[in-house]
N, C-alpha and C. Protein backbone atom coordinates (compact mmCIF):
# COMPACT_ATOMS: atom_id res chain seq x y z
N UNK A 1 2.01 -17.12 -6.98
CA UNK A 1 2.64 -16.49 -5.83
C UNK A 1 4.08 -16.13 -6.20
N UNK A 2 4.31 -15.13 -5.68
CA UNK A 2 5.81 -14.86 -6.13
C UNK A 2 6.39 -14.21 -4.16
N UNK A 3 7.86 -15.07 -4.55
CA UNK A 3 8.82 -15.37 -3.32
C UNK A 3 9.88 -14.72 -3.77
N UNK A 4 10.42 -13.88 -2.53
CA UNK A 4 11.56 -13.05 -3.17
C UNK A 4 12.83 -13.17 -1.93
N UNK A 5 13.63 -13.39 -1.93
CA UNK A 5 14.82 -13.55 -0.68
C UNK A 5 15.45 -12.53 -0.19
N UNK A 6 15.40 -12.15 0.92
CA UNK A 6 16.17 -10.87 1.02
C UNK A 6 17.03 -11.55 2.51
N UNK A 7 17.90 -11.10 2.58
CA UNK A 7 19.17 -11.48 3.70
C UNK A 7 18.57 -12.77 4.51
N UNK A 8 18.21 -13.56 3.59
CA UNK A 8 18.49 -15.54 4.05
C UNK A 8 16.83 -15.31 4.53
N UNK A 9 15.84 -14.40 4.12
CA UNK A 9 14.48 -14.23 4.72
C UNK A 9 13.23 -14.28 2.94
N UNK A 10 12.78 -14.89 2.92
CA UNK A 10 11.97 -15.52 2.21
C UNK A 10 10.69 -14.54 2.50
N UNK A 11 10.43 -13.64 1.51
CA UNK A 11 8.87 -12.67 1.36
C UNK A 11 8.22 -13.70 0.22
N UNK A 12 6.45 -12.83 0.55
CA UNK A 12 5.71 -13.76 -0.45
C UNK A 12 4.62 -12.35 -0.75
N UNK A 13 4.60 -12.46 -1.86
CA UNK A 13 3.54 -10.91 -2.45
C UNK A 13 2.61 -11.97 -3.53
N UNK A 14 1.42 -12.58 -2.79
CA UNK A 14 0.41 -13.23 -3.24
C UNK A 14 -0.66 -12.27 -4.10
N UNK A 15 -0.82 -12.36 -5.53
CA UNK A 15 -2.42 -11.81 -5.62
C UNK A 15 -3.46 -12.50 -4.64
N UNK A 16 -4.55 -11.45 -4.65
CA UNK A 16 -5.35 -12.17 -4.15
C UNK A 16 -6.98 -11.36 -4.91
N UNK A 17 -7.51 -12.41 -5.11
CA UNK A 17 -9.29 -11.79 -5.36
C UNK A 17 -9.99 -10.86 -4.56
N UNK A 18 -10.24 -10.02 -4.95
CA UNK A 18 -11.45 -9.17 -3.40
C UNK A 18 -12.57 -9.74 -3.60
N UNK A 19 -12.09 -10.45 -2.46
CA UNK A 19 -14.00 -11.44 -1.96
C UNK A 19 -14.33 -10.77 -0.79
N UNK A 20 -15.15 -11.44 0.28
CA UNK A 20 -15.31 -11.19 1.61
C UNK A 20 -14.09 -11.27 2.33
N UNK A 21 -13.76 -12.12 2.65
CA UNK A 21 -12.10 -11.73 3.24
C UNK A 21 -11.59 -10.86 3.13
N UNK A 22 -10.99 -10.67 1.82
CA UNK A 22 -10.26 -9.39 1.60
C UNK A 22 -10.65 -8.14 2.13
N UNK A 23 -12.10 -8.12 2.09
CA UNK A 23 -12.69 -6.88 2.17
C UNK A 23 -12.55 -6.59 4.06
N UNK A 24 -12.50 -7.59 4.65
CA UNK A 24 -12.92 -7.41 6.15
C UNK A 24 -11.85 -7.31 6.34
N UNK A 25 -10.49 -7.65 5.97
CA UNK A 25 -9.40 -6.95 6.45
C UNK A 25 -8.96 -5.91 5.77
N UNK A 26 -9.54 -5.18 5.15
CA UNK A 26 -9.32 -3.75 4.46
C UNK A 26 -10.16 -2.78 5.23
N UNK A 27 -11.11 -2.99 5.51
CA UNK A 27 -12.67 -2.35 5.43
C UNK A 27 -11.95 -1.31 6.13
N UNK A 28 -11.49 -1.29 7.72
CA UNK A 28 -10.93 -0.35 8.25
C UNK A 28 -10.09 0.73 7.81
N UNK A 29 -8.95 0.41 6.87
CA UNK A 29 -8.19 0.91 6.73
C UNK A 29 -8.45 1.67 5.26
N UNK A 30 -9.40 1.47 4.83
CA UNK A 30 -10.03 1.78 3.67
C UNK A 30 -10.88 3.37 3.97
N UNK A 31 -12.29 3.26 5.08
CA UNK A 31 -12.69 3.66 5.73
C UNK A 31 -13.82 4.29 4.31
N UNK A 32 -13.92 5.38 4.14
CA UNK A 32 -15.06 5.98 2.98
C UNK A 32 -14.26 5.77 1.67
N UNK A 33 -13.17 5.32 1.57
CA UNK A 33 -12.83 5.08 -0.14
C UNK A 33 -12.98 3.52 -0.80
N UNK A 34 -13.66 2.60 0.60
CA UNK A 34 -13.73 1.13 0.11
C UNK A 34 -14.46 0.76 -1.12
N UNK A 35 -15.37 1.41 -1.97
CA UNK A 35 -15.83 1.05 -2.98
C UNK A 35 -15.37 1.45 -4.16
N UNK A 36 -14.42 3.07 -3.30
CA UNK A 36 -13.55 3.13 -4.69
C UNK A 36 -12.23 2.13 -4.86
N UNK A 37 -11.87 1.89 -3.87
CA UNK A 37 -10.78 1.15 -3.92
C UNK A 37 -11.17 -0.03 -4.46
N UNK A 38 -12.60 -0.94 -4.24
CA UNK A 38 -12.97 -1.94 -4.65
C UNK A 38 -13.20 -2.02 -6.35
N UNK A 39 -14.02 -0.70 -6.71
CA UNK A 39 -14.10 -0.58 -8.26
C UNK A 39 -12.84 -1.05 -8.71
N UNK A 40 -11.47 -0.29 -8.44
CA UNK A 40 -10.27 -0.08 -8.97
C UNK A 40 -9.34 -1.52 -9.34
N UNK A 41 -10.03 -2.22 -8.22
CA UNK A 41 -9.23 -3.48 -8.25
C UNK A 41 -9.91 -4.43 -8.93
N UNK A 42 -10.96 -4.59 -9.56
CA UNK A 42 -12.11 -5.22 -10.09
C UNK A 42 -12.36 -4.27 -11.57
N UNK A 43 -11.31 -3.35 -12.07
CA UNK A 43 -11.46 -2.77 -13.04
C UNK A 43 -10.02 -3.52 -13.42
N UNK A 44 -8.83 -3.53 -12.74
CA UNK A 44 -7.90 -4.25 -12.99
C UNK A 44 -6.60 -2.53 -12.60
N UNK A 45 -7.12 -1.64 -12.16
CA UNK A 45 -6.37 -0.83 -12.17
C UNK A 45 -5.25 -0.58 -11.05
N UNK A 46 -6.01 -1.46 -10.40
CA UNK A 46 -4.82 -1.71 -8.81
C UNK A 46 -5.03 -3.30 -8.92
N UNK A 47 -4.19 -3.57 -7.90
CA UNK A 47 -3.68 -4.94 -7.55
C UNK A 47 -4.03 -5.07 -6.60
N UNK A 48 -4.79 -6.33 -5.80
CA UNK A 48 -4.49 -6.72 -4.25
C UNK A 48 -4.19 -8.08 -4.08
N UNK A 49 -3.18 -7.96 -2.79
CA UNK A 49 -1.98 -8.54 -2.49
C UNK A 49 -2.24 -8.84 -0.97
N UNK A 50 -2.02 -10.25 -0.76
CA UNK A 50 -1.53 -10.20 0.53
C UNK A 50 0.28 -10.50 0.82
N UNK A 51 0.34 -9.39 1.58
CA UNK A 51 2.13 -9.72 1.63
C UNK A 51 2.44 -10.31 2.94
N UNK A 52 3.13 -11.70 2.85
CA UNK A 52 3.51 -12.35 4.25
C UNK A 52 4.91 -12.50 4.55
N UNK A 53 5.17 -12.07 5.45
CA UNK A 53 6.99 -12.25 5.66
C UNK A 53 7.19 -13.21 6.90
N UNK A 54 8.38 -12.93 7.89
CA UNK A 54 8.14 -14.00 8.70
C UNK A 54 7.33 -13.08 10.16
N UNK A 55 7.46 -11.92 9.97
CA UNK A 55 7.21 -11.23 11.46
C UNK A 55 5.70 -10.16 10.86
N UNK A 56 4.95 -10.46 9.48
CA UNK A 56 4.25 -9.68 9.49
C UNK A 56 3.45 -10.53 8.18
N UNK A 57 1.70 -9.80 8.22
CA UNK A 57 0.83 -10.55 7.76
C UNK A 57 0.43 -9.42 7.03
N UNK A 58 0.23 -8.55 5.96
CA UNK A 58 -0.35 -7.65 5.52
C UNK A 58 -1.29 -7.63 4.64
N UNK A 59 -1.90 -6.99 4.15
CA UNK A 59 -2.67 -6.54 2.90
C UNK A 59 -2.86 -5.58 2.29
N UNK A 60 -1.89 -5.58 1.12
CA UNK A 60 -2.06 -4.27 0.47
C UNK A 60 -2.51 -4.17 -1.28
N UNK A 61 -2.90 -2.77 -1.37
CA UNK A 61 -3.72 -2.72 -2.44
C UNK A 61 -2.66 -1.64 -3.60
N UNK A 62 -2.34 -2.26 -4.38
CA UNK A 62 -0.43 -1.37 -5.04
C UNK A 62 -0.95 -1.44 -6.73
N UNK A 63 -0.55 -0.04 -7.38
CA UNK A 63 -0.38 0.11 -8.19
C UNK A 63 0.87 0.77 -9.12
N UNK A 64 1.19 0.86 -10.23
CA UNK A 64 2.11 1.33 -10.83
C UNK A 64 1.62 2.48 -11.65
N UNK A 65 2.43 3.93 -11.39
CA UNK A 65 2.16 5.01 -12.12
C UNK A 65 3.26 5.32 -12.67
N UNK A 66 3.38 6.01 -13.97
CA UNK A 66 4.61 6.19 -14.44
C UNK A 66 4.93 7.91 -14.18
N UNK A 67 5.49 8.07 -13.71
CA UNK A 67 5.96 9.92 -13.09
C UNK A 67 7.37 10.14 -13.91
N UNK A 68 7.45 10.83 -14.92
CA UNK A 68 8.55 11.47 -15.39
C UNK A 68 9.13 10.27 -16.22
N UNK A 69 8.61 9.43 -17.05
CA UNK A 69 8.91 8.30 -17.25
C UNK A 69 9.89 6.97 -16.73
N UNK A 70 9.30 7.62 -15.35
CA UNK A 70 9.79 6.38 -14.47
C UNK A 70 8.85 5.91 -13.73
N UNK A 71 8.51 4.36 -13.21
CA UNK A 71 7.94 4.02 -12.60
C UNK A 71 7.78 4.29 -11.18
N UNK A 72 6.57 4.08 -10.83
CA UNK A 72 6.22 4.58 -9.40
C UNK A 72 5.22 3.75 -8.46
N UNK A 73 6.06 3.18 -7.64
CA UNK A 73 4.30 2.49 -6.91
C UNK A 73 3.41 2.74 -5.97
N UNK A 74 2.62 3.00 -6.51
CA UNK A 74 1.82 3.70 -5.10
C UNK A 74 0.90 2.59 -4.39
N UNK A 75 1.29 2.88 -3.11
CA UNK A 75 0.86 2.01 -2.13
C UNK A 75 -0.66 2.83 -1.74
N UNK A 76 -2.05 2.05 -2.53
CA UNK A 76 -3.20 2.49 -2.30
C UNK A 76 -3.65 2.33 -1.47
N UNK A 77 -3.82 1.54 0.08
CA UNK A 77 -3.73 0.94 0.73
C UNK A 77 -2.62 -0.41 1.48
N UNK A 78 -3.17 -0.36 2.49
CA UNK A 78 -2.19 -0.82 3.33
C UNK A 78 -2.92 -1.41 4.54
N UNK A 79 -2.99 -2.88 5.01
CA UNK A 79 -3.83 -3.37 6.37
C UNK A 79 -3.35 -4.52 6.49
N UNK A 80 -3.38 -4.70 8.41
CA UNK A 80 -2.65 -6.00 8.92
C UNK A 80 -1.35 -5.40 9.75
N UNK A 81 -0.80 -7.03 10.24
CA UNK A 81 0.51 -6.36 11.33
C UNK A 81 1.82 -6.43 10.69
N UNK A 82 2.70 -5.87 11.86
CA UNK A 82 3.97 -5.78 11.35
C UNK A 82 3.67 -4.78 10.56
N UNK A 83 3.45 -3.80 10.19
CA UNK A 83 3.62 -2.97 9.16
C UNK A 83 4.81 -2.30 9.28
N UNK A 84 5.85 -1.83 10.05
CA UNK A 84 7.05 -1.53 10.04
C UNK A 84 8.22 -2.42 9.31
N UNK A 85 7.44 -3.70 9.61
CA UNK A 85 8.74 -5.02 8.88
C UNK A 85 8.07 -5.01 6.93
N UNK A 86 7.02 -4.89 6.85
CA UNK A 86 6.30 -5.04 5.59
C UNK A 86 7.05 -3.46 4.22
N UNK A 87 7.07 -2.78 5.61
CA UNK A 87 7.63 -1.03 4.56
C UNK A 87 8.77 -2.08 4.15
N UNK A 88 9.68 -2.38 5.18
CA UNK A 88 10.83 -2.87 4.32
C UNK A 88 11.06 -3.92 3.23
N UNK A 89 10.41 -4.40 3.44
CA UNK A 89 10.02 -5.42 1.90
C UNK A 89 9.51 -5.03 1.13
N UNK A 90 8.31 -4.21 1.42
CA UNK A 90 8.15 -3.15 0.15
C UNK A 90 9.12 -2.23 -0.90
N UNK A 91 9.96 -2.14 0.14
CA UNK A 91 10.86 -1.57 -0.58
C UNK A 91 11.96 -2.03 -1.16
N UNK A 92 11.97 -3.31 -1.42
CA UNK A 92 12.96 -3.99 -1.90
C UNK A 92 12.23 -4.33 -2.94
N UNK A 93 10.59 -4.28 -2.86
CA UNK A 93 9.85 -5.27 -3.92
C UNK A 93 9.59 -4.00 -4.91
N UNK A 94 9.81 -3.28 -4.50
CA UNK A 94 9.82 -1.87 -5.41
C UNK A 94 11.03 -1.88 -6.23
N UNK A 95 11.66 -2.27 -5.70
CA UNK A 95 13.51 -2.19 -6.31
C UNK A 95 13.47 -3.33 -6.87
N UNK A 96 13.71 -4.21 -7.08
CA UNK A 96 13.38 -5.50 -8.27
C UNK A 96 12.41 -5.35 -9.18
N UNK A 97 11.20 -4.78 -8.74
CA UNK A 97 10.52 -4.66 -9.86
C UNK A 97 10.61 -2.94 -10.76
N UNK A 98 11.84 -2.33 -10.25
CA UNK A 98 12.32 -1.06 -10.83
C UNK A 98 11.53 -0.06 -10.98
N UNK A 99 11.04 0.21 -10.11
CA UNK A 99 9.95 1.43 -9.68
C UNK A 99 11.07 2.20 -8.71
N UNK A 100 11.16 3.14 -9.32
CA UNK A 100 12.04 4.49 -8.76
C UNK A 100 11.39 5.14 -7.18
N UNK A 101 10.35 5.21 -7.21
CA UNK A 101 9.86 5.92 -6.14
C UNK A 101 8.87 5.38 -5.56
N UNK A 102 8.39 5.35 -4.49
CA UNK A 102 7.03 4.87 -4.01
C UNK A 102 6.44 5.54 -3.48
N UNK A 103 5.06 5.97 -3.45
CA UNK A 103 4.10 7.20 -2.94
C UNK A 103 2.60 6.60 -2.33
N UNK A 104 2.57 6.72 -0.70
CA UNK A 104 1.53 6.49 -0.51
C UNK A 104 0.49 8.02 0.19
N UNK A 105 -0.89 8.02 0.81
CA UNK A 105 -1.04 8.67 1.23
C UNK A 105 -1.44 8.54 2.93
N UNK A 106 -0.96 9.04 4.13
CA UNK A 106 -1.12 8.76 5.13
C UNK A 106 -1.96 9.25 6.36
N UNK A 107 -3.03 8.83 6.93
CA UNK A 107 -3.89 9.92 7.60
C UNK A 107 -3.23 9.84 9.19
N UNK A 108 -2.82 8.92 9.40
CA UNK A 108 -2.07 8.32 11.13
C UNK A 108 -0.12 9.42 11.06
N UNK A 109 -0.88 10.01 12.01
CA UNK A 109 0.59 10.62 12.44
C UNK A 109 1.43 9.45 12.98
N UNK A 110 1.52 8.55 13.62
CA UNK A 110 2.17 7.67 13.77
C UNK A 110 2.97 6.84 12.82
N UNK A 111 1.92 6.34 11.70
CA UNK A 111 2.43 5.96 10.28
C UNK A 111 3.29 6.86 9.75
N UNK A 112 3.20 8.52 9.69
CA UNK A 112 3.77 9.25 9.40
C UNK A 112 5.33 9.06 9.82
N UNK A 113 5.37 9.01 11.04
CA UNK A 113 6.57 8.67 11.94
C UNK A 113 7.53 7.15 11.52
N UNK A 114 6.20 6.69 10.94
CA UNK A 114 7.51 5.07 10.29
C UNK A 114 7.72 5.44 8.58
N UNK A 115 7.01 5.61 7.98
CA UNK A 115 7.47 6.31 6.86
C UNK A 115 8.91 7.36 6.71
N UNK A 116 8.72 7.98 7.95
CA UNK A 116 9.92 9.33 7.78
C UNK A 116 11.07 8.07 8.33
N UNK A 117 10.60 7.49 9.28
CA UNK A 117 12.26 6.53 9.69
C UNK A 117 12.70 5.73 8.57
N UNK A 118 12.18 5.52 7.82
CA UNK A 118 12.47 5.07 6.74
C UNK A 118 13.01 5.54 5.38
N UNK A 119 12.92 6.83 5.58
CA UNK A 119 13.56 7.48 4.77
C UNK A 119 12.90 8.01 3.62
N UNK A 120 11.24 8.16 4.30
CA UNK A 120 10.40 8.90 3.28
C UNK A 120 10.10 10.48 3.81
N UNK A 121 9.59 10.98 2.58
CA UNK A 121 9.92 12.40 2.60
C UNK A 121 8.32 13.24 2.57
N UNK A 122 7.23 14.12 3.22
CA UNK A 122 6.01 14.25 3.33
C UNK A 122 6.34 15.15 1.96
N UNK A 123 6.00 15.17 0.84
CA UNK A 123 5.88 15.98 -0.35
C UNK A 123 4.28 16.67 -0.55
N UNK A 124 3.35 16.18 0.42
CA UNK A 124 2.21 17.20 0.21
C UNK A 124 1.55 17.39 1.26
N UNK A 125 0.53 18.08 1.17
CA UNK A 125 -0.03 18.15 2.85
C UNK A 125 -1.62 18.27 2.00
N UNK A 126 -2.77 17.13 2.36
CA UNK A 126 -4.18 17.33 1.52
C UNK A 126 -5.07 18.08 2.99
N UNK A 127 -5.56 19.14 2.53
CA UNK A 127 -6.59 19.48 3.58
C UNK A 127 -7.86 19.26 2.86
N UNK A 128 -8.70 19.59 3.70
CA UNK A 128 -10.70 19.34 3.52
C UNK A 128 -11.57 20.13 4.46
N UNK A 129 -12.44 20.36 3.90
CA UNK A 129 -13.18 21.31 4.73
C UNK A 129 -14.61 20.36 5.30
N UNK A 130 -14.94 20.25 6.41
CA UNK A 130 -15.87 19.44 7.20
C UNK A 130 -16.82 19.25 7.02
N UNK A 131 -17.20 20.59 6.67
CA UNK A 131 -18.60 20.90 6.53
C UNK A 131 -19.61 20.44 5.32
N UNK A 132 -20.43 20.23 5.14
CA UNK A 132 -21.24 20.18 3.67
C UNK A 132 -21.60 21.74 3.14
N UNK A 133 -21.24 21.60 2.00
CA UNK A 133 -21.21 23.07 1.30
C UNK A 133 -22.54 22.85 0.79
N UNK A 134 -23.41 23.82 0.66
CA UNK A 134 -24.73 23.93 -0.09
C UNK A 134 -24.70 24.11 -1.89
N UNK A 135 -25.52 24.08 -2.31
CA UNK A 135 -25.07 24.25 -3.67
C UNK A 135 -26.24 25.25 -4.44
């Protein structure tokens, strides 16, 4: 377990195994990418984490990409409360561990709305088409 202090407040960014647990508090927030997300973390290519602070319980699934030869973490997921108090520890846990940027992807306009208060910036917009294409 690793404990990190930020203004007299004690974070904890636990690995954790994807067993059943893990999975039932992801499953939602996962939604049709849970088996990819599950491969990924069981290949060793992402990490999952439960992050506990004092006002929030999370679970997130974080990896490191290197962009322009700087580090980058992308937040592959994200599930649980407090998630407004959790961005901010994230982002400190990004900054100690010297990852320049952090990049997640967001489908909740709302999330959208705590991301931007925070001082993130929408750099793409993914569309999809509904339908099943024939082949």
């Amino acid at each position: 377990m690793a404990c990190y202090r930020f203004d007299r407040v004690f974070i904890a960014l636990i690995p954790v195994d994807y067993d059943d647990r893990f999975e039932a508090a992801i499953k939602s927030a996962a939604g049709d990418d849970l088996e990819i997300i599950k491969n990924e973390i069981k290949s060793g290519e992402c990490v999952a984490f439960s992050f506990c602070g004092s006002n929030y319980d999370f679970k997130v699934v974080l990896r490191v990409e290197k962009v322009a030869d700087k580090n980058e973490l992308v937040l592959v997921l994200g599930a649980g409360h407090g998630m407004k108090y959790a961005i901010k520890d994230l982002l400190h846990f990004a900054k100690i561990n010297k990852c320049h940027t952090i990049r997640t992807h967001v489908k909740s306009r709302g999330l959208v709305k705590i991301w931007e208060s925070l001082g993130f910036e929408i750099k793409e917009t993914v569309l999809s088409y509904g339908r099943q294409i024939q082949e």
